[in-house]
Every structure is written in structure tokens, then in C-alpha cells.
C-alpha atoms as a PDB file:
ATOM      1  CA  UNK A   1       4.490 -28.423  24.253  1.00  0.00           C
ATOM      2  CA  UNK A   2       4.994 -25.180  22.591  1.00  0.00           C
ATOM      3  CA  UNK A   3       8.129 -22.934  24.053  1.00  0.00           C
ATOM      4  CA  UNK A   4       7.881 -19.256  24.409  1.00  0.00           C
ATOM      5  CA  UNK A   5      11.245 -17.626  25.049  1.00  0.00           C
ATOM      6  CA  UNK A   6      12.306 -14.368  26.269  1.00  0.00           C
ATOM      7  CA  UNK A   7      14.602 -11.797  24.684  1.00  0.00           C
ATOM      8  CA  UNK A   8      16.336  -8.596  25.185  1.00  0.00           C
ATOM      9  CA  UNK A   9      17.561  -6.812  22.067  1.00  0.00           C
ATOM     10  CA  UNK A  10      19.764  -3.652  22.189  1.00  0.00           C
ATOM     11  CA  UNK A  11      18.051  -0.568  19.958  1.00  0.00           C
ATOM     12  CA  UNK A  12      19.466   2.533  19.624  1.00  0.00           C
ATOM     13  CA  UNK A  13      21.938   1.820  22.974  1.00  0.00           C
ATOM     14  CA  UNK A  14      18.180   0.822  24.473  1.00  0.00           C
ATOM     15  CA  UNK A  15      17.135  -2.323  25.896  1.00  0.00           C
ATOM     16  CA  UNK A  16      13.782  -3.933  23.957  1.00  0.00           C
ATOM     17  CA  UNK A  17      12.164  -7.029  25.100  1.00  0.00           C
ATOM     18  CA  UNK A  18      10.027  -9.389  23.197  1.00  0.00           C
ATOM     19  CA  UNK A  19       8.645 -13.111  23.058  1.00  0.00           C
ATOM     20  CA  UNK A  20       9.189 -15.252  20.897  1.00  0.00           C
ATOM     21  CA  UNK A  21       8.081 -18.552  20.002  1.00  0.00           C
ATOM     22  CA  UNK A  22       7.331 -20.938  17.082  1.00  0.00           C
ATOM     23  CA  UNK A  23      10.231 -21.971  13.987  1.00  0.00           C
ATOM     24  CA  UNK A  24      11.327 -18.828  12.274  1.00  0.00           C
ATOM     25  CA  UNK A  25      11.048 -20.514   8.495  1.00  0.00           C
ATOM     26  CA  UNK A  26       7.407 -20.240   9.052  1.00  0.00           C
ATOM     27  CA  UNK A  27       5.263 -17.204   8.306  1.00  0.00           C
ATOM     28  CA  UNK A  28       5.633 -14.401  10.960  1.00  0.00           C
ATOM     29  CA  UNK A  29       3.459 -12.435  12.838  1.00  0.00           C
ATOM     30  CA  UNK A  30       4.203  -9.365  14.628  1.00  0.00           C
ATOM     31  CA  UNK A  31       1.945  -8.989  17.743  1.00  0.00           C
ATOM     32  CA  UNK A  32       1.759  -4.752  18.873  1.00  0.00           C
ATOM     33  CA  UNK A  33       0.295  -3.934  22.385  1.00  0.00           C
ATOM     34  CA  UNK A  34      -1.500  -1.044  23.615  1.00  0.00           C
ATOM     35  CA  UNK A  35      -1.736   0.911  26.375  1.00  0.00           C
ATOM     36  CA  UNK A  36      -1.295   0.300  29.199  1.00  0.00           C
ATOM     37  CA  UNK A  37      -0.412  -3.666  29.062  1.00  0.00           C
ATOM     38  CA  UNK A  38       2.715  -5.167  27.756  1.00  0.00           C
ATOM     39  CA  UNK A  39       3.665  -8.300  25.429  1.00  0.00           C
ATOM     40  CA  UNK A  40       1.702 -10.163  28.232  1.00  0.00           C
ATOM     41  CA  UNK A  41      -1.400  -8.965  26.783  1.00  0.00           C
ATOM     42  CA  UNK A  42      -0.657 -11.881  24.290  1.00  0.00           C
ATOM     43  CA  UNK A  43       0.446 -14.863  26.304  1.00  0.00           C
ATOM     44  CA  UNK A  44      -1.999 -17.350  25.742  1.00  0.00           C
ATOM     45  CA  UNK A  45      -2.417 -16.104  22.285  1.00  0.00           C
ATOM     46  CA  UNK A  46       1.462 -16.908  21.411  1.00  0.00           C
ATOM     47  CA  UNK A  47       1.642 -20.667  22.073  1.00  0.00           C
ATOM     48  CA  UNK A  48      -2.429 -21.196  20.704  1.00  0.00           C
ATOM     49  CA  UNK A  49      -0.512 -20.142  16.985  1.00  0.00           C
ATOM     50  CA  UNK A  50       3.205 -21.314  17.912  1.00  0.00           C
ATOM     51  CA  UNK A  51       2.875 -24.837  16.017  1.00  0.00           C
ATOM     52  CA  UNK A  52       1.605 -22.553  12.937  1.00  0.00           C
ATOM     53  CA  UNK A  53       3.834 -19.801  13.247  1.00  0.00           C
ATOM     54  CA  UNK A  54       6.511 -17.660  14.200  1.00  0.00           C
ATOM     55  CA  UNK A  55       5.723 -14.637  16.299  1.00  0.00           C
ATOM     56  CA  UNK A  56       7.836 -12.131  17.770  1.00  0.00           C
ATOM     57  CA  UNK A  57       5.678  -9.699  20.482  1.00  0.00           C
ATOM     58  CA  UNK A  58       7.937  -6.622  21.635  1.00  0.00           C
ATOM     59  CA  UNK A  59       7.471  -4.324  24.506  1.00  0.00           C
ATOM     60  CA  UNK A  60       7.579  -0.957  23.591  1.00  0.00           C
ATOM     61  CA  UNK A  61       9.929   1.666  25.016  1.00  0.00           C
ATOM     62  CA  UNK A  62       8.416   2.753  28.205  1.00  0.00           C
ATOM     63  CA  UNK A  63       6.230  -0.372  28.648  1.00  0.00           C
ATOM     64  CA  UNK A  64       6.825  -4.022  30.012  1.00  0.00           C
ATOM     65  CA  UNK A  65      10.480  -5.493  30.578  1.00  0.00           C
ATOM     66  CA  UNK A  66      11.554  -2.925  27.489  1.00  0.00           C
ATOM     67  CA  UNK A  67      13.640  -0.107  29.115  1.00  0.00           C
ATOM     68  CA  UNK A  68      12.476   3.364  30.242  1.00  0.00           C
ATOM     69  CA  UNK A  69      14.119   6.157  30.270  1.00  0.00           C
ATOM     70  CA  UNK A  70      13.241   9.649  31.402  1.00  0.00           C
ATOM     71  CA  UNK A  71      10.896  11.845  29.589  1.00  0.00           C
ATOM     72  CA  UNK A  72      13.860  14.337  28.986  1.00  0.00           C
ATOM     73  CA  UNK A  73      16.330  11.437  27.376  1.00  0.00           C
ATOM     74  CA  UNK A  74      13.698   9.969  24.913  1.00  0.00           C
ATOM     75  CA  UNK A  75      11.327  11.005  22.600  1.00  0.00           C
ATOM     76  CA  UNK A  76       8.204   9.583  23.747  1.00  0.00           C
ATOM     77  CA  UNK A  77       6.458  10.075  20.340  1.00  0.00           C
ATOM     78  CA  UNK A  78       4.670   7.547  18.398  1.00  0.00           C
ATOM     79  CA  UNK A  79       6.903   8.067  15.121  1.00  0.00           C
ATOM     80  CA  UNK A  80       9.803   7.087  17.811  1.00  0.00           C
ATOM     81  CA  UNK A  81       7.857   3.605  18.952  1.00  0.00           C
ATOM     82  CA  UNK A  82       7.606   3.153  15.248  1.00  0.00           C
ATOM     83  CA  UNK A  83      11.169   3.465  14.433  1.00  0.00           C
ATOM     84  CA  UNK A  84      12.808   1.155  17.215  1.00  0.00           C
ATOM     85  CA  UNK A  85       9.896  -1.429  16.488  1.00  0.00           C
ATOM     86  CA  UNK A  86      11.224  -1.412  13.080  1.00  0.00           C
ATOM     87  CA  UNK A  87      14.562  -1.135  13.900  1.00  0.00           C
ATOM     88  CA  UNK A  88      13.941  -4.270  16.046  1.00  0.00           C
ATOM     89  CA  UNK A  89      12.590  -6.348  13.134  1.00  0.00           C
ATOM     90  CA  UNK A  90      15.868  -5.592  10.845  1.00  0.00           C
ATOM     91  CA  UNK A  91      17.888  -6.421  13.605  1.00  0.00           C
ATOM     92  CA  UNK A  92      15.847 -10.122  14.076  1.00  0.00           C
ATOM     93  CA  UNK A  93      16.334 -10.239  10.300  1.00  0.00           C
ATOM     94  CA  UNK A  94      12.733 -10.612   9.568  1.00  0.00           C
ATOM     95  CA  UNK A  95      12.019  -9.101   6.811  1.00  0.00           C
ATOM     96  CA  UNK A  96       8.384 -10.119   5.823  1.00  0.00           C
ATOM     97  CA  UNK A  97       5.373 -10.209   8.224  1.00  0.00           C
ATOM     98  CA  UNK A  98       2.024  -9.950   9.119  1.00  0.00           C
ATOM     99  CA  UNK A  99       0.711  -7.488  11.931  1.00  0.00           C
ATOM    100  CA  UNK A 100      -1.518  -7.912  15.099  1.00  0.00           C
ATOM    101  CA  UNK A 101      -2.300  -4.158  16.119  1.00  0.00           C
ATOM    102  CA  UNK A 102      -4.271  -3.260  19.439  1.00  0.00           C
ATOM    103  CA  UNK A 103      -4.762   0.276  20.070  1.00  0.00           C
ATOM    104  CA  UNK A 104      -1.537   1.972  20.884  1.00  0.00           C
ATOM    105  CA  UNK A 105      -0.293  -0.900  18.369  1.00  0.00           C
ATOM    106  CA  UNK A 106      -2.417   1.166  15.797  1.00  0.00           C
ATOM    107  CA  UNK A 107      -0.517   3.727  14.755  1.00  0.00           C
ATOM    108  CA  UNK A 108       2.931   1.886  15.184  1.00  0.00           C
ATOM    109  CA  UNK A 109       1.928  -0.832  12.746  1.00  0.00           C
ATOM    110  CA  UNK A 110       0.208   1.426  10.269  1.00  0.00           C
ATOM    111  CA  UNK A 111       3.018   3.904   9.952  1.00  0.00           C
ATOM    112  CA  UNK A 112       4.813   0.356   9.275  1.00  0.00           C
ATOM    113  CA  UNK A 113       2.703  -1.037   6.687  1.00  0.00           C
ATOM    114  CA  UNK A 114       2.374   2.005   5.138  1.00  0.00           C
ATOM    115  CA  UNK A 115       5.902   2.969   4.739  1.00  0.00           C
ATOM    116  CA  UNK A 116       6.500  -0.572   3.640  1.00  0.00           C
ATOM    117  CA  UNK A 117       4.045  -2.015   1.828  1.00  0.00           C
ATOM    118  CA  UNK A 118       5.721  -4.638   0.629  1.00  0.00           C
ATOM    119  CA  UNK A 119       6.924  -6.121   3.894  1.00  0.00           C
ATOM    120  CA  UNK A 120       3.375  -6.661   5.004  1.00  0.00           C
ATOM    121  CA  UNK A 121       1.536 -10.113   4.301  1.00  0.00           C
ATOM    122  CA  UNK A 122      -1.705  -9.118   6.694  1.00  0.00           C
ATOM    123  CA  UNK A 123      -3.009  -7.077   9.230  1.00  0.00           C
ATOM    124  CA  UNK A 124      -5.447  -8.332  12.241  1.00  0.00           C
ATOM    125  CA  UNK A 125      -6.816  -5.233  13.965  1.00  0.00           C
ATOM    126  CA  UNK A 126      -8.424  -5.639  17.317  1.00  0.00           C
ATOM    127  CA  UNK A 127      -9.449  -2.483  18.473  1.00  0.00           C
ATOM    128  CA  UNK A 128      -6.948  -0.800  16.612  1.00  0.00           C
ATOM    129  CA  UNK A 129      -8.597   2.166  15.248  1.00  0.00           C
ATOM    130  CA  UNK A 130      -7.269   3.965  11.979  1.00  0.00           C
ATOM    131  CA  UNK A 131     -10.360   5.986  11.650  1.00  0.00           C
ATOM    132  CA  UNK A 132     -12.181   9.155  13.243  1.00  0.00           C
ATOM    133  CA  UNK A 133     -15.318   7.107  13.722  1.00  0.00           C
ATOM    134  CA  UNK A 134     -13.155   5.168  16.286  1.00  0.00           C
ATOM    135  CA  UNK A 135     -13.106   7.714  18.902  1.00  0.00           C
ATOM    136  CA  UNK A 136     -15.674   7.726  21.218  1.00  0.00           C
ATOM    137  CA  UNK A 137     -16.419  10.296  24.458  1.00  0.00           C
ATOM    138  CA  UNK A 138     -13.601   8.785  26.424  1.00  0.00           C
ATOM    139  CA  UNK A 139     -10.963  10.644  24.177  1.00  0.00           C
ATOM    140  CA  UNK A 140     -12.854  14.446  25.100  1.00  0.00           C
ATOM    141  CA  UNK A 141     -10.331  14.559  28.135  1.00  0.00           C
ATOM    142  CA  UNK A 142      -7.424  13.301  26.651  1.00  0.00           C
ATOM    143  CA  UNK A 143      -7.446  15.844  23.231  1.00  0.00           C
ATOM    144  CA  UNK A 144      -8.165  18.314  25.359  1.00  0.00           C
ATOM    145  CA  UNK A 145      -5.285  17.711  27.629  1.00  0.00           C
ATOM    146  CA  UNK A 146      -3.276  17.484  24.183  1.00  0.00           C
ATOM    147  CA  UNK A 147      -4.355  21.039  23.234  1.00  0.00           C
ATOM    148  CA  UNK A 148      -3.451  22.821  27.061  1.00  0.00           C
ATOM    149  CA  UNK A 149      -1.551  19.653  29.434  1.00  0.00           C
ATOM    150  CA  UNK A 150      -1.598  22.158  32.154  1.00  0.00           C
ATOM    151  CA  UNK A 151      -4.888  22.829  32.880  1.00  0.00           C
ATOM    152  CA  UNK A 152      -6.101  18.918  31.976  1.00  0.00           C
ATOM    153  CA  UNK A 153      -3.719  16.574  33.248  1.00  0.00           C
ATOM    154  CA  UNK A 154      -5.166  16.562  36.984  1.00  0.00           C
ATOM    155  CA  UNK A 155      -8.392  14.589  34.977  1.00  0.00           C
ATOM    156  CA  UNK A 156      -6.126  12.777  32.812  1.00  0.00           C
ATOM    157  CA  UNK A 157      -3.928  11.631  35.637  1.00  0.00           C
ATOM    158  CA  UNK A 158      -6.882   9.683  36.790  1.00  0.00           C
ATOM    159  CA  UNK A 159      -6.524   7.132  34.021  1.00  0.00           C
ATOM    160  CA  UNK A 160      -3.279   5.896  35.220  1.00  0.00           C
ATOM    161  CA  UNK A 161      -4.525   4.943  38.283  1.00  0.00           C
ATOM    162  CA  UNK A 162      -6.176   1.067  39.642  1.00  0.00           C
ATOM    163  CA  UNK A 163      -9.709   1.910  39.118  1.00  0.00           C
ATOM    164  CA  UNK A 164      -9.025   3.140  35.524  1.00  0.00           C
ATOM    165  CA  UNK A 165      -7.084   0.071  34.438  1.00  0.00           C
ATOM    166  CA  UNK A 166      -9.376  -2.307  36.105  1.00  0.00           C
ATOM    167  CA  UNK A 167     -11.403  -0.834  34.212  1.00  0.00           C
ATOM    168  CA  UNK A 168     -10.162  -0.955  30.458  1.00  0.00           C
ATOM    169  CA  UNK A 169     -10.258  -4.748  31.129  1.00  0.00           C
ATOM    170  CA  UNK A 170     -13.667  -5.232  32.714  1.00  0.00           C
ATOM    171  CA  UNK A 171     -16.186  -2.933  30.749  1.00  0.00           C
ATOM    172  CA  UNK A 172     -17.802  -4.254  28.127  1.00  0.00           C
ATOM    173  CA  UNK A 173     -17.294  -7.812  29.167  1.00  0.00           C
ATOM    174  CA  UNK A 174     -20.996 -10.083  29.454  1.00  0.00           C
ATOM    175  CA  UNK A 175     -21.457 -11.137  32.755  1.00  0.00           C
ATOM    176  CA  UNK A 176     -21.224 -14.533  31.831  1.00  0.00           C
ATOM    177  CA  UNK A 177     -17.378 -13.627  30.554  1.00  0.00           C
ATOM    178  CA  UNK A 178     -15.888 -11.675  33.435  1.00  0.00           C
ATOM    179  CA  UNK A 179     -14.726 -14.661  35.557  1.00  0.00           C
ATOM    180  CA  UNK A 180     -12.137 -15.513  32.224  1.00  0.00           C
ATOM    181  CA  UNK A 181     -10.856 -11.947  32.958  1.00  0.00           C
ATOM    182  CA  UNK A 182      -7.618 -12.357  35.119  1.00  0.00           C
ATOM    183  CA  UNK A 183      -6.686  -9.711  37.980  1.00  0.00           C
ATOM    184  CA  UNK A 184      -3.091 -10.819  37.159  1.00  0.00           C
ATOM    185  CA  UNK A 185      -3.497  -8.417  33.987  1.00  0.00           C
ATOM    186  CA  UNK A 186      -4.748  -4.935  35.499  1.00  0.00           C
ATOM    187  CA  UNK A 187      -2.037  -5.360  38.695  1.00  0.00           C
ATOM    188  CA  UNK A 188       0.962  -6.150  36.390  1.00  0.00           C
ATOM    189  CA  UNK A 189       0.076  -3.219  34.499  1.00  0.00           C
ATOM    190  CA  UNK A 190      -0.747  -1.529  37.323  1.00  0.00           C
ATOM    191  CA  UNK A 191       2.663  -2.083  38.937  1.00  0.00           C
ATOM    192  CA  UNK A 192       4.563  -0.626  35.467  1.00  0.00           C
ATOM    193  CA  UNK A 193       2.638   2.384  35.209  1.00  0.00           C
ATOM    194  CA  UNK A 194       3.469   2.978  39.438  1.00  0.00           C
ATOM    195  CA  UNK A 195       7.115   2.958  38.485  1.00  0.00           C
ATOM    196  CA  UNK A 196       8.820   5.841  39.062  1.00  0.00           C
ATOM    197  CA  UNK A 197       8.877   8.505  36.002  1.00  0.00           C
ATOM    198  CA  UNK A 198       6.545   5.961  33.938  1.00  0.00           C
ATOM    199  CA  UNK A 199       2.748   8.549  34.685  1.00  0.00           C
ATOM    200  CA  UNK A 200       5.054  11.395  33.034  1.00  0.00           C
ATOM    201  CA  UNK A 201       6.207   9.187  29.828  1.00  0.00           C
ATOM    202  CA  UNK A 202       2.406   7.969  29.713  1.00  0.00           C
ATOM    203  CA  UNK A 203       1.140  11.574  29.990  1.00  0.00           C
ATOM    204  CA  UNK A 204       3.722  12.353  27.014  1.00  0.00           C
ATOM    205  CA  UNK A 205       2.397   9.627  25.150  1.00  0.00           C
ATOM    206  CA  UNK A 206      -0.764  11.031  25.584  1.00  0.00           C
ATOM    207  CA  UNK A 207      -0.173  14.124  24.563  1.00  0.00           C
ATOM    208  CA  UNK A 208       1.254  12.735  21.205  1.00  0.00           C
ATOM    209  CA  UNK A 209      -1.564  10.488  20.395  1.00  0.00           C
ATOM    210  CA  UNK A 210      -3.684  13.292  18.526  1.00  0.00           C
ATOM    211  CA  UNK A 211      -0.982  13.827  16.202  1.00  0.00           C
ATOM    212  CA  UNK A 212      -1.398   9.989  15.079  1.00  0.00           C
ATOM    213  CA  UNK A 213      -4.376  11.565  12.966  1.00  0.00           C
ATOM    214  CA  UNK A 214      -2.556  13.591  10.817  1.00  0.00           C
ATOM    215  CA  UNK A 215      -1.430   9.621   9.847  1.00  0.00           C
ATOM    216  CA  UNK A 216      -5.266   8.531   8.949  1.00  0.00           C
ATOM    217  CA  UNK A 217      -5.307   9.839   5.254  1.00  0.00           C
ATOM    218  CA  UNK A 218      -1.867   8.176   4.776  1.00  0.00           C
ATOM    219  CA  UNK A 219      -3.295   4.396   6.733  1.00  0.00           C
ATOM    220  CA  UNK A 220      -6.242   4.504   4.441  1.00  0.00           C
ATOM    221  CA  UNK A 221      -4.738   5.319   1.174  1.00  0.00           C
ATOM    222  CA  UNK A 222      -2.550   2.523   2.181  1.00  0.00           C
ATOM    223  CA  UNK A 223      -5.639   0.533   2.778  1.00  0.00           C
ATOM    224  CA  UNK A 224      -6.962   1.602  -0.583  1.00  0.00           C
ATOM    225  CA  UNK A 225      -4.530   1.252  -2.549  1.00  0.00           C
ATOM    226  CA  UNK A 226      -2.906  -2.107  -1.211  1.00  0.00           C
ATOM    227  CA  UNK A 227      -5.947  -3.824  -0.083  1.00  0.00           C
ATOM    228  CA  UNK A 228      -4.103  -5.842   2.167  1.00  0.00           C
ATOM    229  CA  UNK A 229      -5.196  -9.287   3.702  1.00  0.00           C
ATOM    230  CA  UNK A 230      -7.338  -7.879   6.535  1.00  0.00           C
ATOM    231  CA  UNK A 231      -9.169  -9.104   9.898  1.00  0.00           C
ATOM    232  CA  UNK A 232     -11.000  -7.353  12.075  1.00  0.00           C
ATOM    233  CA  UNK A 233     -11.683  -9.162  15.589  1.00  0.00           C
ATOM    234  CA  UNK A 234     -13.238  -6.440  17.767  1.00  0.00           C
ATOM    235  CA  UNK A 235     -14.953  -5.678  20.901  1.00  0.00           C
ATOM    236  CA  UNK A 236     -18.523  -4.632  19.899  1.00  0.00           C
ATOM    237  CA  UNK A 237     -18.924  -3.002  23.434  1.00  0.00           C
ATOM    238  CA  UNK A 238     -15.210  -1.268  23.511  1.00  0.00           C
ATOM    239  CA  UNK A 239     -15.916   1.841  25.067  1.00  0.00           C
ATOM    240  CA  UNK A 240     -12.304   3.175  24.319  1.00  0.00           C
ATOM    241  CA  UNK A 241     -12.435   2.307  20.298  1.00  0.00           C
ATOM    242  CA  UNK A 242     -15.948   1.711  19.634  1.00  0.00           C
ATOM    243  CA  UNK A 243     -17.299  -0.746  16.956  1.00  0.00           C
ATOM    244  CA  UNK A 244     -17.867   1.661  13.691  1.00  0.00           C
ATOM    245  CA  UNK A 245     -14.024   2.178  13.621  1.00  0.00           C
ATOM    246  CA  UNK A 246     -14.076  -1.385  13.076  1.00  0.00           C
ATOM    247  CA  UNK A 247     -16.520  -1.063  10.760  1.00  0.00           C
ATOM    248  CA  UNK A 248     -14.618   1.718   8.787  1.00  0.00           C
ATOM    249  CA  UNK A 249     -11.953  -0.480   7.281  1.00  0.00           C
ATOM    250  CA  UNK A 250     -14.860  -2.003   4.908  1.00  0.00           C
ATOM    251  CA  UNK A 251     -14.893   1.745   3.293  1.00  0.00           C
ATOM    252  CA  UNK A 252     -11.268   1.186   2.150  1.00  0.00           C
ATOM    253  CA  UNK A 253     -11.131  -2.925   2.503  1.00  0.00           C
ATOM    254  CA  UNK A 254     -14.409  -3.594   1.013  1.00  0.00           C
ATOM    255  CA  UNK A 255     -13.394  -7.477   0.958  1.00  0.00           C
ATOM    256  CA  UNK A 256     -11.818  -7.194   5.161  1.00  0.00           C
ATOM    257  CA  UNK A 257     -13.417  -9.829   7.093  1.00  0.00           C
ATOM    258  CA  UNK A 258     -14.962  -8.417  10.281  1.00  0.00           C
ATOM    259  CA  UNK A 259     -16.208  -9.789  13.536  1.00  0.00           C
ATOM    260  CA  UNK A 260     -17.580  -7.856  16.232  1.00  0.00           C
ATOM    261  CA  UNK A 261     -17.271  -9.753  19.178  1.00  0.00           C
ATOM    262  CA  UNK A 262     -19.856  -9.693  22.538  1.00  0.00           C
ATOM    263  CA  UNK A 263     -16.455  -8.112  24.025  1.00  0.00           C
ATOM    264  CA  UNK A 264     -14.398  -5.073  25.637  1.00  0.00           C
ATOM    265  CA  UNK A 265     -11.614  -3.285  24.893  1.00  0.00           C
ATOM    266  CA  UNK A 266      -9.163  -6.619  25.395  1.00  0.00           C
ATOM    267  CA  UNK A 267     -11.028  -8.950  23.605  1.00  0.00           C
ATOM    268  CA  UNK A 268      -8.095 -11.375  23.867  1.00  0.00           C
ATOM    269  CA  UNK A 269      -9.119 -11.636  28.004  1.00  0.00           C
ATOM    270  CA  UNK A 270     -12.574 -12.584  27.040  1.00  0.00           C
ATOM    271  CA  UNK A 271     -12.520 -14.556  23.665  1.00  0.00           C
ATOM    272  CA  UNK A 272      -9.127 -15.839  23.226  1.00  0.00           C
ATOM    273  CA  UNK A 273      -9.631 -19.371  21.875  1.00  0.00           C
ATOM    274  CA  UNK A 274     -12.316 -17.511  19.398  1.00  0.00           C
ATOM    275  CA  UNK A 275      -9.750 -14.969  18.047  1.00  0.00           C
ATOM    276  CA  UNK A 276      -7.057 -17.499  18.253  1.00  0.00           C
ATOM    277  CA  UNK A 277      -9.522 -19.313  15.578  1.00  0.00           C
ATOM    278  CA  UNK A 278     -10.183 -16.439  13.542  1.00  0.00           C
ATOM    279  CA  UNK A 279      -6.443 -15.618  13.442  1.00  0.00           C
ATOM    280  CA  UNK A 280      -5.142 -19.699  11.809  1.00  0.00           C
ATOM    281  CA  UNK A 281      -8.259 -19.492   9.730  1.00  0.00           C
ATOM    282  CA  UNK A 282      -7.784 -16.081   7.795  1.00  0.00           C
ATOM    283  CA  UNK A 283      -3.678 -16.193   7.595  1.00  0.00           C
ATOM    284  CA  UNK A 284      -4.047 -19.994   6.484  1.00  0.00           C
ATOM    285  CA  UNK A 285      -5.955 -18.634   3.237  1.00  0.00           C
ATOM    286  CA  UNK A 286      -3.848 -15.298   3.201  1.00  0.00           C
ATOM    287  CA  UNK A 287      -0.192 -16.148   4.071  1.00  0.00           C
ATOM    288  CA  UNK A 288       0.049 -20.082   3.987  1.00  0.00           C
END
């Protein structure tokens, strides 16, 4: 039976939890959540690859068991997440790896791949979008509350509440699917974003995410110029990043394999074993 442990390492005087599981001489891979879940977004997904692999899934700062601290003694940017995530993996010693990035994931494991090139075996993207075509009409409210907070975040507080999270689980999913999708996950993330102080570091976030753009031309010059070992499991109904951003990566990864699955935004709920699959096949040929 496969063992998944639990960890606390200290970051910049900061508290960061992650899972762990599978022998450490074996290839790594990193495993990046989005918003608004947690490292639990990938635990069934840890011990279906443990006998394989070595993966280390953090919690970023703000989310999960990591720790939070007030909006006005952090800097809840995204080049911040970036820097303790990679602070994290010197620290663990691991110094070669491949990358799992979902959404808010994104933009942490691309400014890490494309800073360090040569630390990255392979990426897996699941609806983690790199590209403008991405972005569909559920980011209106959220660059415009980028552009004037004041007069926006009344709308954009709405996404941090039940309905909304339900909600990133359970649209997009085929009848025939939604009984796999556990309440568990929208109440546990539920109960993190409720915590005192954690809507204003989520309404920070989201007031940072538009300058994650001024990253694309960097990603995809990366991309282009790197061509790393790519796979691209993603929702096909994702209403939050829709299917042509997955499909962009083939502009600048011609030879990326991509499946669009009969999915949501948290494909993993959904079609776990499948991606599970996908994920021993591809780094089997790519990383050994």
C-alpha cells in the first residue's frame, strides 16, 4: 500500500505544507494547485503514481494547511508564490523535476520552468492556461475588478462564496460523471476561504492575476525555444479556462500531446484514473 506523508517546511520564517509520497531516487513530479482547493485537489492522484514516482504537492501561502498571514505582512503576488515554491524545492534538495500545473498552478510553474529551463524534465497542464485564448467571459469581472477593486469587488466577492465553489467543481461535468464528484472537495475549500482574513488575500490574489500576462510572451518563448516534454489533459467544457488555451500550446509545442477530456474545470474529480493513465504513459517515454 502506497504511503502519503505530511510535511511542514519553514520558508522565509513561513510555514509551507506539502505531501509527499513515493522513493525520492525516482523521477519527481511537482503537483501545483489552483484556486481555490489545496494539495487535496491531488489525493487520489498521489498514491495512483507513488509506486512510479516521487511527488511532492505543496500548499501555497494563503491556501490549505500552508500558513496565512495578513494581507499587510505578505505579498500576495504571484511572483511571491513562485519564489517560496521554489524556495521549497531547494530546501527538499530536489533539484530536477517535472510539473503538474492547474490554473493558479499556471503561472507559478511557468515562471519556474522558464527561469530554469534546465531543471524541468516535463510539464502536464490541466487547465493551466499560458495563453490569451484561455480566458473566457468568466474573467470580464475579475480584470475589471483588477483595473478599479473598489467599484468591482461587491461582484467579485460573490466567487468566494458556496454557490461559486460548488460550482467550479460541478459545471461542465456529464451527467453520467457528477456522482464521482465529492462534496468533501467544495466544503473543505469552502471552510479555508471562510477563514478569517483569507476573502481579502483571495481578492489580492485576484487583483494580481492580470499581471501574470505580462509573463505569456516569456512562457511561450520558453515553450518555443525548449520544446519541453508536454501533456495536455483538459476539461473540454471548462468554463473558467476553456479548451483553445489548451489547444494553444500546439502553436509553440507542435509535437505536445493533447487530450480534451468530456470534463470541467477539475478534471481530476471526474477522470482521475484516465489522467492518472495519461500521466505514467507520457513521463514513462519522457522522463523514465
Amino acid at each position: 500500500m502506497t504511503t502519503v506523508t505530511h510535511h511542514t517546511a519553514e520558508i522565509q520564517g513561513l510555514p509551507v505544507f506539502y505531501r509527499e509520497a513515493g522513493d525520492p531516487a525516482k523521477p519527481t513530479l511537482v503537483l501545483l494547485h489552483g484556486f481555490p482547493t489545496s494539495s487535496a485537489m491531488f489525493r487520489n492522484l498521489i498514491p495512483a503514481l507513488a509506486a512510479e514516482y516521487h511527488l511532492i504537492a505543496p500548499d501555497h501561502i494563503g491556501f490549505g494547511q500552508s500558513a496565512m498571514p495578513a494581507v499587510d505582512e505578505f505579498e500576495y503576488t504571484f511572483d511571491k508564490l513562485t519564489e517560496i515554491t521554489l524556495e521549497l524545492l531547494d530546501t527538499l534538495g530536489i533539484e530536477r523535476f517535472a510539473l503538474y500545473i492547474q490554473d493558479y498552478g499556471a503561472p507559478i510553474g511557468l515562471r519556474i520552468a522558464s527561469r530554469n529551463p534546465e531543471r524541468v524534465s516535463a510539464l502536464i497542464t490541466q487547465s493551466g492556461n499560458a495563453y490569451m485564448e484561455g480566458f473566457t467571459p468568466f474573467w470580464e469581472v475579475l480584470f475589471a475588478h483588477a483595473a478599479d477593486r473598489a467599484t468591482h469587488e461587491p461582484a467579485v466577492r460573490k466567487l468566494l462564496e458556496l454557490d461559486a465553489t460548488k460550482w467550479q467543481y460541478t459545471h461542465g461535468v456529464p451527467a453520467d460523471r457528477l456522482d464521482r464528484v465529492s462534496p468533501d472537495t467544495w466544503i473543505l475549500d469552502q471552510h479555508y476561504l471562510d477563514r478569517p482574513g483569507n476573502k481579502e488575500i483571495q481578492l489580492q490574489l485576484f487583483a494580481d492575476y492580470k499581471n501574470n500576462l505580462d509573463g505569456y510572451p516569456d512562457f511561450q518563448k520558453y515553450f518555443a525555444e525548449h520544446r519541453p516534454p508536454t501533456l495536455i489533459a483538459w476539461g473540454e467544457h471548462d468554463e473558467i479556462f476553456g479548451p483553445d488555451g489548451a489547444r494553444a500550446y500546439l502553436r509553440d509545442i507542435p509535437e505536445a500531446e493533447l487530450h480534451l477530456l468530456n470534463a470541467g474545470h477539475f478534471a481530476l474529480e471526474t477522470h482521475g484514473p484516465e489522467i492518472a493513465t495519461l500521466i505514467r504513459d507520457f513521463l514513462a517515454r519522457q522522463v523514465g
